[in-house]
C-alpha atoms as a PDB file:
ATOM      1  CA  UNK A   1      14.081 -76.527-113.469  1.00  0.00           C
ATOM      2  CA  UNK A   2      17.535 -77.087-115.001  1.00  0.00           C
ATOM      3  CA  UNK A   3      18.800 -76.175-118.835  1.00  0.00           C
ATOM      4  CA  UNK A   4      21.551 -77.682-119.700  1.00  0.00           C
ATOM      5  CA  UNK A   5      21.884 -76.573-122.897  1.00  0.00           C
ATOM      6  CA  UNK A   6      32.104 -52.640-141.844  1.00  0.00           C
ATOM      7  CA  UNK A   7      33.571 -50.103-140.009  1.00  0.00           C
ATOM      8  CA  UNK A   8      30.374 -48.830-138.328  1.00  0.00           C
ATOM      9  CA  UNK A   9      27.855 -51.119-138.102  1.00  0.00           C
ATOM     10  CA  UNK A  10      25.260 -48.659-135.645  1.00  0.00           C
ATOM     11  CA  UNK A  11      24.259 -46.549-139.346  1.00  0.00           C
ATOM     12  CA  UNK A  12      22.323 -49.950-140.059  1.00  0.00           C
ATOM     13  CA  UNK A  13      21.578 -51.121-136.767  1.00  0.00           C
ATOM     14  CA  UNK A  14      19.918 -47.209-136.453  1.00  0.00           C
ATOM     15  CA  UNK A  15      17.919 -47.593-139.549  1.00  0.00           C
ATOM     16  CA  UNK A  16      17.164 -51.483-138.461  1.00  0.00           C
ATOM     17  CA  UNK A  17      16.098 -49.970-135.061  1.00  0.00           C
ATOM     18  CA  UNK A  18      14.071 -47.034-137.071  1.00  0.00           C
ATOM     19  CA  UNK A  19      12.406 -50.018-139.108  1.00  0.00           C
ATOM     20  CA  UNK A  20      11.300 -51.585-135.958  1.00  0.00           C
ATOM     21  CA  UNK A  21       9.556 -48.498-133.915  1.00  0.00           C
ATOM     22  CA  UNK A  22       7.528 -48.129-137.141  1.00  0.00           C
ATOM     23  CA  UNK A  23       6.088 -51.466-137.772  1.00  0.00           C
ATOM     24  CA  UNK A  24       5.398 -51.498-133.987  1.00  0.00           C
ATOM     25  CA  UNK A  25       3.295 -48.132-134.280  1.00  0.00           C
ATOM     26  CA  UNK A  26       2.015 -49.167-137.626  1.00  0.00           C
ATOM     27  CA  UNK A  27       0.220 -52.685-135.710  1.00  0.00           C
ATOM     28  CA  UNK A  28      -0.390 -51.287-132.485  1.00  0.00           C
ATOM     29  CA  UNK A  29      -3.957 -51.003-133.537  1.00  0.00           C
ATOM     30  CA  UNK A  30      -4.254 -54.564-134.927  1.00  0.00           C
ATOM     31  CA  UNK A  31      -3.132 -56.194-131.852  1.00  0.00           C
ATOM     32  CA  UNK A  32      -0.374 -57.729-133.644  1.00  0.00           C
ATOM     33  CA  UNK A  33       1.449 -60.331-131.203  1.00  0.00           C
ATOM     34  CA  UNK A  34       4.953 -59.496-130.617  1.00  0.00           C
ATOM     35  CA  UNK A  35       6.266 -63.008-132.030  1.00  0.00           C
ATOM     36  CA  UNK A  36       4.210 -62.471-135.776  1.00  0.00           C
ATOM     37  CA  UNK A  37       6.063 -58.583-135.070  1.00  0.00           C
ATOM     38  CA  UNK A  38       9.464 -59.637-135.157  1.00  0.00           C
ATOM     39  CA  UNK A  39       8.897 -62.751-137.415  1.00  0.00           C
ATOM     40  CA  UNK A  40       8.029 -59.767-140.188  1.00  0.00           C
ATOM     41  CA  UNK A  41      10.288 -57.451-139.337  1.00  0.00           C
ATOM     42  CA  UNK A  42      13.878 -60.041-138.786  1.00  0.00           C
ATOM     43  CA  UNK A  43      12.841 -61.975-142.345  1.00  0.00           C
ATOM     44  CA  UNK A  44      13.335 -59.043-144.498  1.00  0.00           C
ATOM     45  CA  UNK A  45      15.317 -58.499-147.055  1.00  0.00           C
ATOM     46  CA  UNK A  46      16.810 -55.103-145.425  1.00  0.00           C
ATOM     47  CA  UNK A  47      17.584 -57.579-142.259  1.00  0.00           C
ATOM     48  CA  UNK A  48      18.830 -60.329-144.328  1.00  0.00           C
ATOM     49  CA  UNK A  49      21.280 -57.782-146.070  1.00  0.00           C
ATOM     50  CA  UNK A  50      22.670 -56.786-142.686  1.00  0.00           C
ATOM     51  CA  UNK A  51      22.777 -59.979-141.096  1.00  0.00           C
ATOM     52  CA  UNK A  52      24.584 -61.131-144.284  1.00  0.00           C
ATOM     53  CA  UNK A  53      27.448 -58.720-143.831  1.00  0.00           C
ATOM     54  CA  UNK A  54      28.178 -58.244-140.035  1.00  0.00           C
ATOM     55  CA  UNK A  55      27.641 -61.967-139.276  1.00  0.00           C
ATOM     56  CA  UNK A  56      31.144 -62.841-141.628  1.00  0.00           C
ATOM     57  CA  UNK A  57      33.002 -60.846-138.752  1.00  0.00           C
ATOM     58  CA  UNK A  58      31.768 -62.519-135.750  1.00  0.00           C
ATOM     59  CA  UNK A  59      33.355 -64.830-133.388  1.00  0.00           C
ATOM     60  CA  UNK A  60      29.680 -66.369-132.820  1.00  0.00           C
ATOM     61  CA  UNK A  61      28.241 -68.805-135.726  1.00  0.00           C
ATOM     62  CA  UNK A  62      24.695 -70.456-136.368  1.00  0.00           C
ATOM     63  CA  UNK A  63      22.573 -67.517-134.314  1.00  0.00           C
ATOM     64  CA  UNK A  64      19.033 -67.200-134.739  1.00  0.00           C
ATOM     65  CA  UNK A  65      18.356 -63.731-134.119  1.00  0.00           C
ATOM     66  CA  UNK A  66      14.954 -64.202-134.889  1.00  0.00           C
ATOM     67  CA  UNK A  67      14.417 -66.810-132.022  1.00  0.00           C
ATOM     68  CA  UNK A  68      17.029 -65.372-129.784  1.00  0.00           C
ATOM     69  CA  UNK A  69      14.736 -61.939-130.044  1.00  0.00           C
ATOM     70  CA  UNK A  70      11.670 -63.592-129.131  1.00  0.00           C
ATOM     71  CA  UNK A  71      13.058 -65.951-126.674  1.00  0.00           C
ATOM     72  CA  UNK A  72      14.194 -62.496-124.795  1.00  0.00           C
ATOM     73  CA  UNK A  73      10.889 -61.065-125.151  1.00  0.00           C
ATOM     74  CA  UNK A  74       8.589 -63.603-123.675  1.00  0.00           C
ATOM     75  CA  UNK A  75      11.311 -64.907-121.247  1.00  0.00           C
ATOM     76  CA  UNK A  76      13.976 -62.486-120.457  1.00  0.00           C
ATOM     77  CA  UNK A  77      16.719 -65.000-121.655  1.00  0.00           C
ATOM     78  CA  UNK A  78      17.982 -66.794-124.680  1.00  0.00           C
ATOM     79  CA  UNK A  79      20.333 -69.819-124.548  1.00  0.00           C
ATOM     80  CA  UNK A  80      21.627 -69.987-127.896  1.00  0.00           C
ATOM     81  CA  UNK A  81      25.256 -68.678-127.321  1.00  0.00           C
ATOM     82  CA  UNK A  82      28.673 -70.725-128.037  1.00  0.00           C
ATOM     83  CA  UNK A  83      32.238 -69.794-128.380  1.00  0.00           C
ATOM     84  CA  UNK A  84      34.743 -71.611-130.768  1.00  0.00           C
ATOM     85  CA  UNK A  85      36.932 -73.858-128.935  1.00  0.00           C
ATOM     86  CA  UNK A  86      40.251 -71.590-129.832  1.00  0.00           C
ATOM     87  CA  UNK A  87      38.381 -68.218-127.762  1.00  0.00           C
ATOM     88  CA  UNK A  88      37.922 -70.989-124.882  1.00  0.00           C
ATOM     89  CA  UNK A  89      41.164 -71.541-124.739  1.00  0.00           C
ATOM     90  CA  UNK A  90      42.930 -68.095-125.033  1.00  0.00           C
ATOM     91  CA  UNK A  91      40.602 -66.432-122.366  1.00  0.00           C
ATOM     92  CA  UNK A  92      40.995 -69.435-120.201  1.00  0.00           C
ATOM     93  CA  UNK A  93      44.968 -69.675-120.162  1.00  0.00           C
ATOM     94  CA  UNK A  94      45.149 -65.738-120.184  1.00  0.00           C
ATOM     95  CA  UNK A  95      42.675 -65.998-116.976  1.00  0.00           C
ATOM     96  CA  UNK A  96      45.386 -68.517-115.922  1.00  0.00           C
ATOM     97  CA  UNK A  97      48.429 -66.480-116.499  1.00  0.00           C
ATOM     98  CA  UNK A  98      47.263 -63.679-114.680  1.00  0.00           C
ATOM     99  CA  UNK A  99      46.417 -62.626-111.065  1.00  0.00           C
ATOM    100  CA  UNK A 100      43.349 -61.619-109.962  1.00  0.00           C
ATOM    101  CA  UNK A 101      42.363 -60.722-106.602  1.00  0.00           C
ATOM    102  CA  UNK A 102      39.138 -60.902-104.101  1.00  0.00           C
ATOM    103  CA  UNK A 103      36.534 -58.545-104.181  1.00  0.00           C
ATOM    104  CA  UNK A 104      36.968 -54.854-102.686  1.00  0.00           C
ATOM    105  CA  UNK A 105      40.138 -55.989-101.470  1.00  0.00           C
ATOM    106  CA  UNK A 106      42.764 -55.433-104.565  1.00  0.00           C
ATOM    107  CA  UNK A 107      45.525 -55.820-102.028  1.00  0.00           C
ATOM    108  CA  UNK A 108      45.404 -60.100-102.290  1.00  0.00           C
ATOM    109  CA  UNK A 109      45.996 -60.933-105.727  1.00  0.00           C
ATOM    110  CA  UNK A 110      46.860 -64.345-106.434  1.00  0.00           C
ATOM    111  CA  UNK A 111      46.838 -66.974-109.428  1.00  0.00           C
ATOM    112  CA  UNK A 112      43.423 -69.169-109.423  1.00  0.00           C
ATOM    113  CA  UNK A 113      45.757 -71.974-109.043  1.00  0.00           C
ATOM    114  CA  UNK A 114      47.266 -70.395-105.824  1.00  0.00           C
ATOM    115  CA  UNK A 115      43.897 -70.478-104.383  1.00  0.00           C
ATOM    116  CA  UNK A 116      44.552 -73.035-101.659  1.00  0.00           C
ATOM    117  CA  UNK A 117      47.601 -71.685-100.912  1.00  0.00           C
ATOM    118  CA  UNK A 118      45.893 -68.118 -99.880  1.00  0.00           C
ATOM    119  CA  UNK A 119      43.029 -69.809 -97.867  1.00  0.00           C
ATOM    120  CA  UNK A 120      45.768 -71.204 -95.793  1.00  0.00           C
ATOM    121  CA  UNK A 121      47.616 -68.687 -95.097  1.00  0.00           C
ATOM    122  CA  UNK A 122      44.651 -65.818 -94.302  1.00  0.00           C
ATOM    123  CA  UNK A 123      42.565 -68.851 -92.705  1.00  0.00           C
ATOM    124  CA  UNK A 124      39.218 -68.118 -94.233  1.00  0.00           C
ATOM    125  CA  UNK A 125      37.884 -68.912 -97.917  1.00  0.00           C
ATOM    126  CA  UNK A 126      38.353 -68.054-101.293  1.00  0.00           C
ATOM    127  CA  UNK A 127      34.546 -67.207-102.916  1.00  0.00           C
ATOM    128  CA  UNK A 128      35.510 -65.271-105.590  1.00  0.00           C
ATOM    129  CA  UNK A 129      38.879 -64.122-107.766  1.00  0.00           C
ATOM    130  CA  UNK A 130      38.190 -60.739-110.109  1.00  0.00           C
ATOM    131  CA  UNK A 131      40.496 -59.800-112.808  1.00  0.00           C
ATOM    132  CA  UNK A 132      41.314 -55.901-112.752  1.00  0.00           C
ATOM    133  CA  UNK A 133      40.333 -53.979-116.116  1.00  0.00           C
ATOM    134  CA  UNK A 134      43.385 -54.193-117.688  1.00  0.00           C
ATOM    135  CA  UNK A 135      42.960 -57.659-118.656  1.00  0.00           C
ATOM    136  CA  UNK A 136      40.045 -56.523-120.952  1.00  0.00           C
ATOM    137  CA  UNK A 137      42.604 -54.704-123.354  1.00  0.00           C
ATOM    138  CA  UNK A 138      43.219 -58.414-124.511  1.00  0.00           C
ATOM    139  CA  UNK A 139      42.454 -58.311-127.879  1.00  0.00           C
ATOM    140  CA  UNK A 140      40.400 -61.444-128.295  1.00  0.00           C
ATOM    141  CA  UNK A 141      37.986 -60.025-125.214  1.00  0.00           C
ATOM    142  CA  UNK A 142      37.867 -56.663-126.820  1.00  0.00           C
ATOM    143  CA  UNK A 143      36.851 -58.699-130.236  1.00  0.00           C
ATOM    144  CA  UNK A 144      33.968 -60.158-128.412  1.00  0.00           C
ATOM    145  CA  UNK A 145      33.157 -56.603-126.624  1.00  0.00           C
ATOM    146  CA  UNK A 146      32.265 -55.180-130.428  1.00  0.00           C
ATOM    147  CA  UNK A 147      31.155 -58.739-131.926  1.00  0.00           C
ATOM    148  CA  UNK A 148      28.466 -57.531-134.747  1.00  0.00           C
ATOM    149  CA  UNK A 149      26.722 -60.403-133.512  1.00  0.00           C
ATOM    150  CA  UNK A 150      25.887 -59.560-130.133  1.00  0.00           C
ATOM    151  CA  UNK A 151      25.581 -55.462-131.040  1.00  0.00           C
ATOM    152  CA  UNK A 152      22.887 -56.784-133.605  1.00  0.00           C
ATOM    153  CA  UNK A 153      20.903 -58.484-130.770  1.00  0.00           C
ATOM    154  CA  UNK A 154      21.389 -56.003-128.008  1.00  0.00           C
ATOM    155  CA  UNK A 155      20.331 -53.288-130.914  1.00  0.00           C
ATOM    156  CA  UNK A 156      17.571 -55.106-131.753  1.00  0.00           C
ATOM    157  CA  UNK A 157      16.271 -55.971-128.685  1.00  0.00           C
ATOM    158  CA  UNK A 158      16.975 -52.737-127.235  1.00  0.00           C
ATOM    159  CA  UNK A 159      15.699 -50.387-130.295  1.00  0.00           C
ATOM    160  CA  UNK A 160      18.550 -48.495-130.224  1.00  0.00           C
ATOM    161  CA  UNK A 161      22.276 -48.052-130.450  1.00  0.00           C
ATOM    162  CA  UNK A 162      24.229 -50.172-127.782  1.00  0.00           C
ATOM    163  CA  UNK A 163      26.572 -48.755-125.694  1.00  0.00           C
ATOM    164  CA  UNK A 164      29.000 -51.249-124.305  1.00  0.00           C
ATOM    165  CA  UNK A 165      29.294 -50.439-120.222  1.00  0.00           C
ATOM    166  CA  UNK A 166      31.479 -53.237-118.226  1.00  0.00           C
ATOM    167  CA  UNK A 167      33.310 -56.273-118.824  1.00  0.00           C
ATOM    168  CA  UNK A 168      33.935 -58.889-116.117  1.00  0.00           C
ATOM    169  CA  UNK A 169      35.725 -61.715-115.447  1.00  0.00           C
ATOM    170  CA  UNK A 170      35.934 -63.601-112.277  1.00  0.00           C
ATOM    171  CA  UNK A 171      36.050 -67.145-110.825  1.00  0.00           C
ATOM    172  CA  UNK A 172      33.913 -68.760-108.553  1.00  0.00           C
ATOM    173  CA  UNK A 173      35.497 -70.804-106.259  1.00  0.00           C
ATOM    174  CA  UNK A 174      34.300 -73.920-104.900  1.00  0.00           C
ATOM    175  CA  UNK A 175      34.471 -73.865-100.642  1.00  0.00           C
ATOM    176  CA  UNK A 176      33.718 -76.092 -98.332  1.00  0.00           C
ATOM    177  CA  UNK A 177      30.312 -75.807 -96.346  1.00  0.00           C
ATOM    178  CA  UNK A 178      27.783 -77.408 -94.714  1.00  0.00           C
ATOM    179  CA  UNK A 179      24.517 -77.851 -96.769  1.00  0.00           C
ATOM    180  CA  UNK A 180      22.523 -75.332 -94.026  1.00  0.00           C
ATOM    181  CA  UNK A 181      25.207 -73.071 -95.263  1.00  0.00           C
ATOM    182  CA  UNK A 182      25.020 -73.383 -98.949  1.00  0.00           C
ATOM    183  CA  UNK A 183      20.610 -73.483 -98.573  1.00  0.00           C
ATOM    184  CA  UNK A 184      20.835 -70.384 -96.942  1.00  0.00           C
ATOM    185  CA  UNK A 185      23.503 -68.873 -99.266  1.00  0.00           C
ATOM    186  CA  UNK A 186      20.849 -69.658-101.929  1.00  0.00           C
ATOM    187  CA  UNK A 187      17.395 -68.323-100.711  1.00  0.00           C
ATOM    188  CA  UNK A 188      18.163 -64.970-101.845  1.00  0.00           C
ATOM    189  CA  UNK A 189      17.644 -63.007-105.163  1.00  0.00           C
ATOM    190  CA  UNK A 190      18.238 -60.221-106.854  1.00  0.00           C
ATOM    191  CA  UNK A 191      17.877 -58.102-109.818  1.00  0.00           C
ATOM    192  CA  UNK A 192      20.745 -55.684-111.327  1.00  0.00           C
ATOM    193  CA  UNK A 193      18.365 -52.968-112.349  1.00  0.00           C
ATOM    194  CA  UNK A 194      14.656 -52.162-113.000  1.00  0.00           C
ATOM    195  CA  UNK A 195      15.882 -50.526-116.198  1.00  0.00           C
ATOM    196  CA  UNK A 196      14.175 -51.620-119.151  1.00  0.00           C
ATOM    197  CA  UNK A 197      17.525 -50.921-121.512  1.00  0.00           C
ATOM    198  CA  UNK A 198      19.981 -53.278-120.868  1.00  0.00           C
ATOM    199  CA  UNK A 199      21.509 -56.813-121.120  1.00  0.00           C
ATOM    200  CA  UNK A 200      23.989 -59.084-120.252  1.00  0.00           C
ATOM    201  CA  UNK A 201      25.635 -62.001-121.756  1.00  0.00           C
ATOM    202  CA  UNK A 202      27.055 -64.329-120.221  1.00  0.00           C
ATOM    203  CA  UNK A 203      29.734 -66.945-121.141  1.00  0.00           C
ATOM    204  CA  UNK A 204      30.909 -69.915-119.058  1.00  0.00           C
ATOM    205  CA  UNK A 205      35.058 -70.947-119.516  1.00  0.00           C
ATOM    206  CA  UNK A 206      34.624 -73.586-117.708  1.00  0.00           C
ATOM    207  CA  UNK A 207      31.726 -76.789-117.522  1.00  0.00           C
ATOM    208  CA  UNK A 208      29.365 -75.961-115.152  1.00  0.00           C
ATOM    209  CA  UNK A 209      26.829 -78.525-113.556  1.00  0.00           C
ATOM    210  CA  UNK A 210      24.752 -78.105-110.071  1.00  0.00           C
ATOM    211  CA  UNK A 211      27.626 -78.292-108.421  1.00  0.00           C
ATOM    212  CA  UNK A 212      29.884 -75.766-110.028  1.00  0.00           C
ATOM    213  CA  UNK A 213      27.541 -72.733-109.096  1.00  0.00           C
ATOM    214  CA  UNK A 214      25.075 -72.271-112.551  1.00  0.00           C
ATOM    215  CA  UNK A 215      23.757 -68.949-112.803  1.00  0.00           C
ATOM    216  CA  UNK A 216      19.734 -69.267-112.098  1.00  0.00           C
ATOM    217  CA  UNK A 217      17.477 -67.329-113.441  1.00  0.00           C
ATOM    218  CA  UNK A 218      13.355 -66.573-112.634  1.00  0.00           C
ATOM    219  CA  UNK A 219      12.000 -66.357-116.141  1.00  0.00           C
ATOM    220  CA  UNK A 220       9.152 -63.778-117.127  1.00  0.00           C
ATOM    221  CA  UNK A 221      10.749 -61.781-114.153  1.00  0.00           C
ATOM    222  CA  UNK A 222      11.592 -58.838-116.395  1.00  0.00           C
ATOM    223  CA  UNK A 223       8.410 -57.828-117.441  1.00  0.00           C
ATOM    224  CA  UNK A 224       6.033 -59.726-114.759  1.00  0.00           C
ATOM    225  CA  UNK A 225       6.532 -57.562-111.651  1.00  0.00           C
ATOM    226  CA  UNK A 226       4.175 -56.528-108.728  1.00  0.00           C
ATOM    227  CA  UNK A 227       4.608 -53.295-107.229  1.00  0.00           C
ATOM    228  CA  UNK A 228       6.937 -53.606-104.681  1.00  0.00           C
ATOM    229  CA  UNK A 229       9.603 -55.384-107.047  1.00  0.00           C
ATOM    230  CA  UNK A 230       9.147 -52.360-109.597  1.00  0.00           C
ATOM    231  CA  UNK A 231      10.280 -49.523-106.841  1.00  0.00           C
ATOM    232  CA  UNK A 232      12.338 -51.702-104.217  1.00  0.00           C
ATOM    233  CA  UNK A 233      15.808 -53.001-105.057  1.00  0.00           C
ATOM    234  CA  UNK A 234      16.518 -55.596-102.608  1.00  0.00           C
ATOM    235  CA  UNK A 235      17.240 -59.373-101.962  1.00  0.00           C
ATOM    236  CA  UNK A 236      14.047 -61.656-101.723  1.00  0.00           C
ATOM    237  CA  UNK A 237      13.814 -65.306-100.493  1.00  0.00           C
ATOM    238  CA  UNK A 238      13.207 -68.179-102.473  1.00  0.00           C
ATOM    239  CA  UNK A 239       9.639 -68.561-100.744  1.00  0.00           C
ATOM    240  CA  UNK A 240       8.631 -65.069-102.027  1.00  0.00           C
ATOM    241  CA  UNK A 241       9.604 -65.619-106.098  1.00  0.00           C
ATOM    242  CA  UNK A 242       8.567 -68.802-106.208  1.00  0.00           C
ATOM    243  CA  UNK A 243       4.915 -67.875-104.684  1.00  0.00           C
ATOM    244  CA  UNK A 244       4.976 -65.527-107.431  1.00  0.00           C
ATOM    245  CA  UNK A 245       6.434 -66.768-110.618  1.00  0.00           C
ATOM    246  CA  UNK A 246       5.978 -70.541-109.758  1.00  0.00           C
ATOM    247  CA  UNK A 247       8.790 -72.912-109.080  1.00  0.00           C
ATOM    248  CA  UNK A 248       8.460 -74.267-112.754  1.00  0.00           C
ATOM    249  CA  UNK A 249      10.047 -70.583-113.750  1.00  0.00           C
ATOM    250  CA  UNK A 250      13.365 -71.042-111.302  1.00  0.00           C
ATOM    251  CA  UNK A 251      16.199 -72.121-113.543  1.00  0.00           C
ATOM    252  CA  UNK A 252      19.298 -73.527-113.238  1.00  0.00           C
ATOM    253  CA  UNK A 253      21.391 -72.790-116.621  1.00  0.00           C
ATOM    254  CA  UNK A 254      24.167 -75.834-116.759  1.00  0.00           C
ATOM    255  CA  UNK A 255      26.340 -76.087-119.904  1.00  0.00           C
ATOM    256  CA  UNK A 256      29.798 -76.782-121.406  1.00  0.00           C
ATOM    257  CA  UNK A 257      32.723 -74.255-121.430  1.00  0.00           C
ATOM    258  CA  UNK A 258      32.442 -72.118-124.141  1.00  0.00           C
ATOM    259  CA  UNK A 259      27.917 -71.891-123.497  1.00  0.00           C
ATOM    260  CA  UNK A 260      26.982 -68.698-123.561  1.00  0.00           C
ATOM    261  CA  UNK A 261      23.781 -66.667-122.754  1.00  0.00           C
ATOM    262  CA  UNK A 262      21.927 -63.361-122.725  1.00  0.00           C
ATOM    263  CA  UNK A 263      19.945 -62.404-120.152  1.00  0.00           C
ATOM    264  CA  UNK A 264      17.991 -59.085-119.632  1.00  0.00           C
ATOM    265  CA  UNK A 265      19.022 -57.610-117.139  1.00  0.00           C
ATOM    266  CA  UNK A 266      15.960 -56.592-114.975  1.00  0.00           C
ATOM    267  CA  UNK A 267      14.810 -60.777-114.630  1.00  0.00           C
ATOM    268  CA  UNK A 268      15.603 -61.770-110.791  1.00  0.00           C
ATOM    269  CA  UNK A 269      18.759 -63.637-110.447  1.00  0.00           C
ATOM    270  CA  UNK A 270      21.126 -65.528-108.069  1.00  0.00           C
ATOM    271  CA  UNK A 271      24.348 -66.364-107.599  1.00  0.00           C
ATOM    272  CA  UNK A 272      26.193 -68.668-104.907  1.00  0.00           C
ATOM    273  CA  UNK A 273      29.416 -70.653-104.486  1.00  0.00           C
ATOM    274  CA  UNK A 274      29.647 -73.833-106.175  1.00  0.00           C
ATOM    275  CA  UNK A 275      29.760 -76.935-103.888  1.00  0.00           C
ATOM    276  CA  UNK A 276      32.760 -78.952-105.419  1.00  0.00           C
ATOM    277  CA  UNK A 277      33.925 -77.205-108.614  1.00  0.00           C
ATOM    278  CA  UNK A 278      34.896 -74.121-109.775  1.00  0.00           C
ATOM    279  CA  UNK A 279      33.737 -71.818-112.358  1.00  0.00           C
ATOM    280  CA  UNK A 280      34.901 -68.997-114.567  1.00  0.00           C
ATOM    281  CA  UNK A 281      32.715 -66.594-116.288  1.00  0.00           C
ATOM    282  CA  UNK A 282      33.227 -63.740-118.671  1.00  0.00           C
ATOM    283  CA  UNK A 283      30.224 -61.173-118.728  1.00  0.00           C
ATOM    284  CA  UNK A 284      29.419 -58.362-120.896  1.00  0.00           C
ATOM    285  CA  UNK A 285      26.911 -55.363-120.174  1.00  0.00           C
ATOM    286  CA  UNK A 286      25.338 -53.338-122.778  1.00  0.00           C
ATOM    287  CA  UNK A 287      22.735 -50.853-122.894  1.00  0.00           C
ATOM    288  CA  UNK A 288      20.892 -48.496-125.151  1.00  0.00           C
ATOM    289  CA  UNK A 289      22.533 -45.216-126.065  1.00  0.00           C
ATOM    290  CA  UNK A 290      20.215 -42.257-124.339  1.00  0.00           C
ATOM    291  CA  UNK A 291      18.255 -40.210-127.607  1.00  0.00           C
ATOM    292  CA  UNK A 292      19.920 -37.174-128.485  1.00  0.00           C
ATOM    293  CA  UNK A 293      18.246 -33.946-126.332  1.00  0.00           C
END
């Protein structure tokens, strides 16, 4: 399956979140289904007031969070995400105009347009090129690290305050291979954590197709789990999710630069190098604030 497709803003989000737990306990008897639950509890005035005055700051336009909410909840992803052509192009040419390096191996940086370069002079390929941290003190990335908008969903989603964790930004590089190579390169998956209290959004920089390594996701993976997937964090093979979840549930996410998405980040995931063109990604990692003891 392919889709193509104020100055503290946590005092509301806390009494949003407060809101939330209480309806929840309130219909817990009634059976209430989770889609009718946060249909009443997004259209309310004390939402609409909220949304009304953080959504004026945000780099993001024309969210539902209603639909993004429940989209999350019954699938473990929501494909509603764009940037503005203008944050495209200043994270692009800033990924551009500085070097980043190969994983666990700081020692070879390079510029992404130095990539062939590099491959012919250490003789092997280039998969990927990460950026160090200090490229996250741009300010338009650290805009989009505290965007009201994407606090509101992780905080609603979450039911609690979220705590931003990591930022990265990396290419994938296309490489040449033989299509045994790139079949067995994409057999495996993976999830990031059985934690039920974070997310991830994701934002492509560049246009990715099938052939510029989309990021596929096994929907209803974060809350449909057998036993061993619950206790045992390790790769599995395409044969063993798709016996469980169904083929139908395997999707490849494909969109223009500038698409962006938020996944939760328990759902099964993979990630391989793209046959022919490359990609660059900027992902962000929140997660729920631990109560006070």
């Amino acid at each position: 399956m392919v889709i193509d497709v104020s100055s503290n803003p946590f005092k509301d989000f806390r009494v949003f979140s407060d809101y939330i737990q209480t309806i929840k306990d309130n219909n817990s008897i009634n059976g209430i289904s989770q889609h009718r639950l946060f249909r009443s509890v997004i259209n309310t005035t004390n939402w609409l007031e909220i949304q009304s005055k953080y959504y004026q700051d945000s780099i993001l336009n024309d969210i539902d969070l209603n639909e993004t909410i429940y989209s999350l909840t019954q699938k473990g992803i929501s494909l509603n995400l764009n940037l503005p052509l203008q944050v495209i192009e200043e994270i692009r040419n800033l990924a551009l105009a500085t070097p980043c390096h190969e994983p666990n191996n700081t020692q070879c940086s390079f510029y992404a347009s130095e990539k062939k370069q590099v491959m012919m002079q250490t003789e092997k390929p280039l998969v990927r090129g990460i950026y160090n941290p200090s490229i996250f003190l741009d300010p338009t990335i650290k805009k989009l690290e505290s965007d009201p908008i994407l606090l509101a969903i992780a905080a609603t989603y979450l039911n609690a305050e979220p705590i931003h964790q990591n930022t990265q930004l990396w290419w994938s590089f296309a490489v040449e291979s033989t299509l045994y190579e790139r079949r067995q390169a994409s057999q495996r998956f993976y999830r990031g954590t059985n934690t039920p209290r974070s997310l991830t959004f994701y934002f492509y920089l560049t246009d990715v197709d099938l052939c510029s390594n989309p990021h596929v996701c096994v929907l209803e993976s974060h809350r449909k789990k057998k036993l061993a997937y619950r206790f045992l964090k390790k790769d599995y093979s395409l044969q063993e999710i798709s016996k469980y979840y169904g083929y139908q549930n395997i999707t490849s996410i494909c969109g223009k630069a500038g698409f962006g998405f938020v996944e939760d980040a328990r759902c099964f995931h993979k990630k391989i190098s793209p046959s022919s063109n490359d990609r660059l990604t900027l992902e962000l990692k929140f997660a729920a604030k631990p109560p006070l003891s």
